[in-house]
N, C-alpha and C. Protein backbone atom coordinates (compact mmCIF):
# COMPACT_ATOMS: atom_id res chain seq x y z
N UNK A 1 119.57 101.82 103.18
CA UNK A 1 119.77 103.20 103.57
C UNK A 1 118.47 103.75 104.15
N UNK A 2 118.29 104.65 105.44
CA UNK A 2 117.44 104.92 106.82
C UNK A 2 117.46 106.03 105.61
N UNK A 3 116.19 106.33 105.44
CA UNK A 3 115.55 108.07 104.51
C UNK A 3 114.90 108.88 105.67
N UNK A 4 115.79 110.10 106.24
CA UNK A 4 114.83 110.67 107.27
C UNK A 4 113.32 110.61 107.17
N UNK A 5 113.42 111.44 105.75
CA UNK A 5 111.61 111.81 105.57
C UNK A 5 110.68 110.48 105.90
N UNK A 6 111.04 109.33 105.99
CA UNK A 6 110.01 107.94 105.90
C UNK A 6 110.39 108.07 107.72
N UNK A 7 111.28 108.18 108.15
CA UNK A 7 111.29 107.89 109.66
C UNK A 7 110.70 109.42 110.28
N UNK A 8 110.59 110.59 110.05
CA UNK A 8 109.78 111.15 110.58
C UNK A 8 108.35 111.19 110.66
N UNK A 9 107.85 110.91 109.24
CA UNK A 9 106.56 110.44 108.65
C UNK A 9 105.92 109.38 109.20
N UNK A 10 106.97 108.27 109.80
CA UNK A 10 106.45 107.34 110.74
C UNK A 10 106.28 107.60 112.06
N UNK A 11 107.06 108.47 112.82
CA UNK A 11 106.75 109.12 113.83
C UNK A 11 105.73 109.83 114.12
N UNK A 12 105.53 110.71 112.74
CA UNK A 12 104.15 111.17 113.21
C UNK A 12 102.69 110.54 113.37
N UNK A 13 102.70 109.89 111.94
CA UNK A 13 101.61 108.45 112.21
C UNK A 13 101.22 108.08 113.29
N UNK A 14 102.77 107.14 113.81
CA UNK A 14 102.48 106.68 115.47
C UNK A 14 102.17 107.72 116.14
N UNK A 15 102.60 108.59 116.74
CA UNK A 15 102.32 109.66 117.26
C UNK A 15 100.60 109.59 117.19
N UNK A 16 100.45 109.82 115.93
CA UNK A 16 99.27 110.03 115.51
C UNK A 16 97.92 109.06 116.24
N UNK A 17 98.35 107.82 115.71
CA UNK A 17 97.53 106.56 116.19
C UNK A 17 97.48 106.62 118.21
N UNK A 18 98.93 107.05 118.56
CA UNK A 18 99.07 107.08 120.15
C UNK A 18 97.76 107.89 120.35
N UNK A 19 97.79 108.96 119.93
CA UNK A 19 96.59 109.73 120.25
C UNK A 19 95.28 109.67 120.65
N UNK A 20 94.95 108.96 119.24
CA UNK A 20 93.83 108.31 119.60
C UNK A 20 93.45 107.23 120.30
N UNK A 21 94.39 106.80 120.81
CA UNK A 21 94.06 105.73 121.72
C UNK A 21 93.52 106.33 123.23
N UNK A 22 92.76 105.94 123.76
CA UNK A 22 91.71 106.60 125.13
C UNK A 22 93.14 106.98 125.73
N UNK A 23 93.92 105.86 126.24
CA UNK A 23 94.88 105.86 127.61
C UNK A 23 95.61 106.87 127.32
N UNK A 24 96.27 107.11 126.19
CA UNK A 24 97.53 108.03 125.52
C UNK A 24 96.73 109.17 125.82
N UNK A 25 95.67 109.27 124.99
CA UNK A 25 94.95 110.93 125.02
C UNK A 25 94.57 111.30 126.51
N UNK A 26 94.22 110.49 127.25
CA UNK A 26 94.30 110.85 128.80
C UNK A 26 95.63 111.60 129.07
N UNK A 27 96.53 110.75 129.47
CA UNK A 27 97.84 110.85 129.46
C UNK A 27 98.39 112.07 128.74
N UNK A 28 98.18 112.54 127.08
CA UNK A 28 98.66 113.67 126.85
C UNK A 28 98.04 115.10 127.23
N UNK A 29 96.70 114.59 127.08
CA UNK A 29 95.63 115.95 127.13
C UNK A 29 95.02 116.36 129.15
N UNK A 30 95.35 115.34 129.68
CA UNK A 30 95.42 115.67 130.88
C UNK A 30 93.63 114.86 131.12
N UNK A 31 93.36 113.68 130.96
CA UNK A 31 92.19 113.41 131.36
C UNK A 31 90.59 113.05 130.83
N UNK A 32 91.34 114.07 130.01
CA UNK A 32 90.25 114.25 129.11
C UNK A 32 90.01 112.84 127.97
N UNK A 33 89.06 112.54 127.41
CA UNK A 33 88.60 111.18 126.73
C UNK A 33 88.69 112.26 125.72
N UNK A 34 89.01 111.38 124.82
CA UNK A 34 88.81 111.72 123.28
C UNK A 34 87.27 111.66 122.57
N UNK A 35 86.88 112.58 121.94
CA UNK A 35 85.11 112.43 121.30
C UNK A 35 85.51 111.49 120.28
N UNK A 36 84.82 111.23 119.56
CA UNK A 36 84.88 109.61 118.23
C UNK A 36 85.22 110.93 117.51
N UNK A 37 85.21 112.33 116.88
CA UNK A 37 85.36 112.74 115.68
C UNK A 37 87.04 112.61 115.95
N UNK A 38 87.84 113.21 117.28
CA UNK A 38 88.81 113.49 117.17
C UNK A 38 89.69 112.32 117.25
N UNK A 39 89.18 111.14 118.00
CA UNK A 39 90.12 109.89 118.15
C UNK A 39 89.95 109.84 116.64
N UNK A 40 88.88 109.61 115.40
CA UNK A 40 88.83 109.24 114.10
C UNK A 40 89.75 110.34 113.39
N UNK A 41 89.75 111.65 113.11
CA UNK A 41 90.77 112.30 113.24
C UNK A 41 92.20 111.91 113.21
N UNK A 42 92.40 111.31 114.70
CA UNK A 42 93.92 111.34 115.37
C UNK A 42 94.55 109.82 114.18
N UNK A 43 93.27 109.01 114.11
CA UNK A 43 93.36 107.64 113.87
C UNK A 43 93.86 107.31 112.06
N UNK A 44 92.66 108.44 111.71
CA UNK A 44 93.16 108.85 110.13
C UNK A 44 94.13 109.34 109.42
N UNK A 45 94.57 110.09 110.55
CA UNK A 45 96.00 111.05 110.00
C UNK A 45 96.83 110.08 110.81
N UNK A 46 96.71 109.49 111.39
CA UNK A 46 97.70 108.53 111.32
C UNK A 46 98.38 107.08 110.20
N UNK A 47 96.93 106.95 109.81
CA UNK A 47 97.13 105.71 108.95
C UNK A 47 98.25 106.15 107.54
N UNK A 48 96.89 107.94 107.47
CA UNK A 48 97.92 108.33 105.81
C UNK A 48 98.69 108.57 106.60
N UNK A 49 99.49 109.44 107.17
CA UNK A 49 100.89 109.29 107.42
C UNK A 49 101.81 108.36 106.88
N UNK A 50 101.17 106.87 107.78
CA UNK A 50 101.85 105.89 107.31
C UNK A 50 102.24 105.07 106.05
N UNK A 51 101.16 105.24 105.73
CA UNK A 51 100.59 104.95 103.92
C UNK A 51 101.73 106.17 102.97
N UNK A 52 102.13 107.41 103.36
CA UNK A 52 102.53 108.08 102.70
C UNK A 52 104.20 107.81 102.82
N UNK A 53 104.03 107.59 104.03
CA UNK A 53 105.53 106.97 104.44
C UNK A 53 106.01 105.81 103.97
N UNK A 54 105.25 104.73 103.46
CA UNK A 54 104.96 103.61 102.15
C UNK A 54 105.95 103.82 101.16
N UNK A 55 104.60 104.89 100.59
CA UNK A 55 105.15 105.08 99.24
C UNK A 55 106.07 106.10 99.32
N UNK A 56 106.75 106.86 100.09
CA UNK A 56 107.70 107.23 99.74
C UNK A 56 108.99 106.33 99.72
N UNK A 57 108.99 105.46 100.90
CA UNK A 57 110.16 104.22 100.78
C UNK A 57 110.20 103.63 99.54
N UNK A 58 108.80 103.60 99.04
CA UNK A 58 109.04 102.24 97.97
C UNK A 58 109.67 103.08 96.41
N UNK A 59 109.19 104.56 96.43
CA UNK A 59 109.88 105.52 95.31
C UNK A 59 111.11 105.74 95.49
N UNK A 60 111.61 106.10 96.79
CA UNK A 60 113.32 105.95 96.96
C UNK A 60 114.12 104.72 96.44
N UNK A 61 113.55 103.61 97.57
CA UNK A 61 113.81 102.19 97.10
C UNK A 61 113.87 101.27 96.61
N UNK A 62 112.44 101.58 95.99
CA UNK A 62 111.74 100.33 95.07
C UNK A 62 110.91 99.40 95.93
N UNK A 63 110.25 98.59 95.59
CA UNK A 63 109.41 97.77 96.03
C UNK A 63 109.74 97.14 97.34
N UNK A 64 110.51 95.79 97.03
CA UNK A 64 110.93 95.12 98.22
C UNK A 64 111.83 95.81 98.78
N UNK A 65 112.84 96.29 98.89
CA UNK A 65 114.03 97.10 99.82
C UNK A 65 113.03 98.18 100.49
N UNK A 66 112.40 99.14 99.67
CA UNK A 66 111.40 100.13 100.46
C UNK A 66 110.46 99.53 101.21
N UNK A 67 109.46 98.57 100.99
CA UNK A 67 108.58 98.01 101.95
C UNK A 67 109.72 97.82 103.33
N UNK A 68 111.06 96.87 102.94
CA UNK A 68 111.05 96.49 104.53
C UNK A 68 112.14 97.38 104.91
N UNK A 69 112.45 98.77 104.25
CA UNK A 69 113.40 99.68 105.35
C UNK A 69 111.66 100.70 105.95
N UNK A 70 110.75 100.39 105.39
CA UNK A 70 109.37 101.11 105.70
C UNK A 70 108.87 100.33 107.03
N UNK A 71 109.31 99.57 106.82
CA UNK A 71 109.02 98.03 108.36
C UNK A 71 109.95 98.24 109.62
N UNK A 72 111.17 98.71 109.13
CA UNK A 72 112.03 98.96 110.40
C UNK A 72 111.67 99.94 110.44
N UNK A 73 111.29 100.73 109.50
CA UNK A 73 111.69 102.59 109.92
C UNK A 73 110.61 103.16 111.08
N UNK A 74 109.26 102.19 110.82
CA UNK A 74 108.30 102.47 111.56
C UNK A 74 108.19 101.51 112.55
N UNK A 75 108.87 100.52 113.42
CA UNK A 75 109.10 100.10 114.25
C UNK A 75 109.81 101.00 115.01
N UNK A 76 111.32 101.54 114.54
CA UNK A 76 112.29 102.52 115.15
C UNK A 76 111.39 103.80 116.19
N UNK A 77 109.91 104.17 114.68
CA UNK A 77 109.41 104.91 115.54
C UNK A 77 108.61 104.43 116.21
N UNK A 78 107.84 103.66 116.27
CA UNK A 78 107.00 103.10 117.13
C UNK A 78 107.66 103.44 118.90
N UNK A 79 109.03 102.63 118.87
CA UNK A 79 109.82 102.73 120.04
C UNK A 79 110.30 103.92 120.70
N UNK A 80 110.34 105.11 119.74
CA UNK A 80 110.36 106.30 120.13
C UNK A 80 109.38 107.10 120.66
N UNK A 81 107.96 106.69 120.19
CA UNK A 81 106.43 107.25 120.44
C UNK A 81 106.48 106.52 121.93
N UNK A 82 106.31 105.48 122.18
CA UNK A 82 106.18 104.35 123.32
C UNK A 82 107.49 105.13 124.53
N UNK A 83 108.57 105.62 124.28
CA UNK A 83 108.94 105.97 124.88
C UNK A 83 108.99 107.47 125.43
N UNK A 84 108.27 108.14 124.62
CA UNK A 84 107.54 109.89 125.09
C UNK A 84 106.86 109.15 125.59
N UNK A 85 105.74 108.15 125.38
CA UNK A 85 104.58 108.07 125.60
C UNK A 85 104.53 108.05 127.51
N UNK A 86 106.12 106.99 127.40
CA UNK A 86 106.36 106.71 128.98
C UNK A 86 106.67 107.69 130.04
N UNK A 87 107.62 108.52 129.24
CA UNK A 87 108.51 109.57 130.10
C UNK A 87 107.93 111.22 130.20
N UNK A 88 107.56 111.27 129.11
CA UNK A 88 106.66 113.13 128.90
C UNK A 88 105.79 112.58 128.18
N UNK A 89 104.50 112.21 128.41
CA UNK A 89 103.42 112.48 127.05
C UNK A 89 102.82 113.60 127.00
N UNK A 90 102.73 114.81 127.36
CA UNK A 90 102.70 115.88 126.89
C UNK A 90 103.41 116.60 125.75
N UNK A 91 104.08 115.94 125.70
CA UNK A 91 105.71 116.60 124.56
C UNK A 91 105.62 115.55 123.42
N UNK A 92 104.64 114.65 123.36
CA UNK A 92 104.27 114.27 122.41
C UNK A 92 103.34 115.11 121.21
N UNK A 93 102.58 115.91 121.18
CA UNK A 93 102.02 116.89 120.16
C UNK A 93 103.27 117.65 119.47
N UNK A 94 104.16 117.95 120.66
CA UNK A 94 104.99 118.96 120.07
C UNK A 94 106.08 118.15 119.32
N UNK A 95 106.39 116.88 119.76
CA UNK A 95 107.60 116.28 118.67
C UNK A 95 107.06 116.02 117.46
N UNK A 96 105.26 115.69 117.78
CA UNK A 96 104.90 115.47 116.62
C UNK A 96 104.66 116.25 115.14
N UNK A 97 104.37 117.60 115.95
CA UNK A 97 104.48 118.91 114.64
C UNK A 97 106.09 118.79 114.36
N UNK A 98 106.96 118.68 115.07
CA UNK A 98 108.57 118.83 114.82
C UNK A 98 108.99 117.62 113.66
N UNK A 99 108.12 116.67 113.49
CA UNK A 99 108.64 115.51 112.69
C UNK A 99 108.11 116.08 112.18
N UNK A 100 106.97 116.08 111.48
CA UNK A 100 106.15 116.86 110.38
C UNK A 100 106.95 118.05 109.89
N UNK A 101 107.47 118.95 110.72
CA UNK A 101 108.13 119.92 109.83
C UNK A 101 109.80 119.49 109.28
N UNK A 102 110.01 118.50 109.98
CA UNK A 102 111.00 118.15 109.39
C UNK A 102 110.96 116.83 108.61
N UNK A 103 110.21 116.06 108.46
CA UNK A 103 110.14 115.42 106.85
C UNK A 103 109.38 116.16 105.97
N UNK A 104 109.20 117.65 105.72
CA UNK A 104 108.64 118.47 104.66
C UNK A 104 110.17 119.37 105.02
N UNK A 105 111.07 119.42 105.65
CA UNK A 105 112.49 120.49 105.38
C UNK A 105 112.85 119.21 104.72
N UNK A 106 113.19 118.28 104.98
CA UNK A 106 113.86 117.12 104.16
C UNK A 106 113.31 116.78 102.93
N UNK A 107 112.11 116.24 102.58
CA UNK A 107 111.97 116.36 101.03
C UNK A 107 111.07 117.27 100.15
């Protein structure tokens, strides 16, 4: 069973990690290079994201079933980030506060 809150939580992560990457932050911010505080920033709140998105699978699920619906769930988003990333990356900040507020309406 797909737990919104772990698939938005992974969205934002990625999201998160996209960010900091030079090409993405070009691409969203219009050019601009990222400074090391904010790519570290973009890079950190991405990891907990993910890490939080972990352990929430593995408290729903339990151990093994939560680790690997935590494996698809953040692949699913991966493919969703990669694909703003392609079509609007500008509208990437904003889906990303929108997942965030909606895996905190969800649990």
């Amino acid at each position: 069973m797909i737990t919104a809150g772990t698939v938005f939580l992974g969205m934002a992560g990625m999201a998160s990690l996209g960010m900091a990457m030079e090409k993405h932050h070009e691409q969203i911010w219009g050019g601009k290079r990222p400074a090391a505080r904010r790519a570290w920033a973009f890079r950190s709140a991405g990891w907990l994201l993910l890490i939080i998105a972990a352990m929430l699978a593995v408290r729903l699920q339990g151990a093994s079933m939560g680790l690997t619906l935590w494996a698809m769930e953040i692949s699913l988003a991966a493919v969703c980030v990669g694909l703003v990333l392609s079509y609007a990356p500008r509208l990437l900040p904003w889906l990303t506060a929108a997942a965030l507020l909606a895996a905190w309406m969800v649990h």
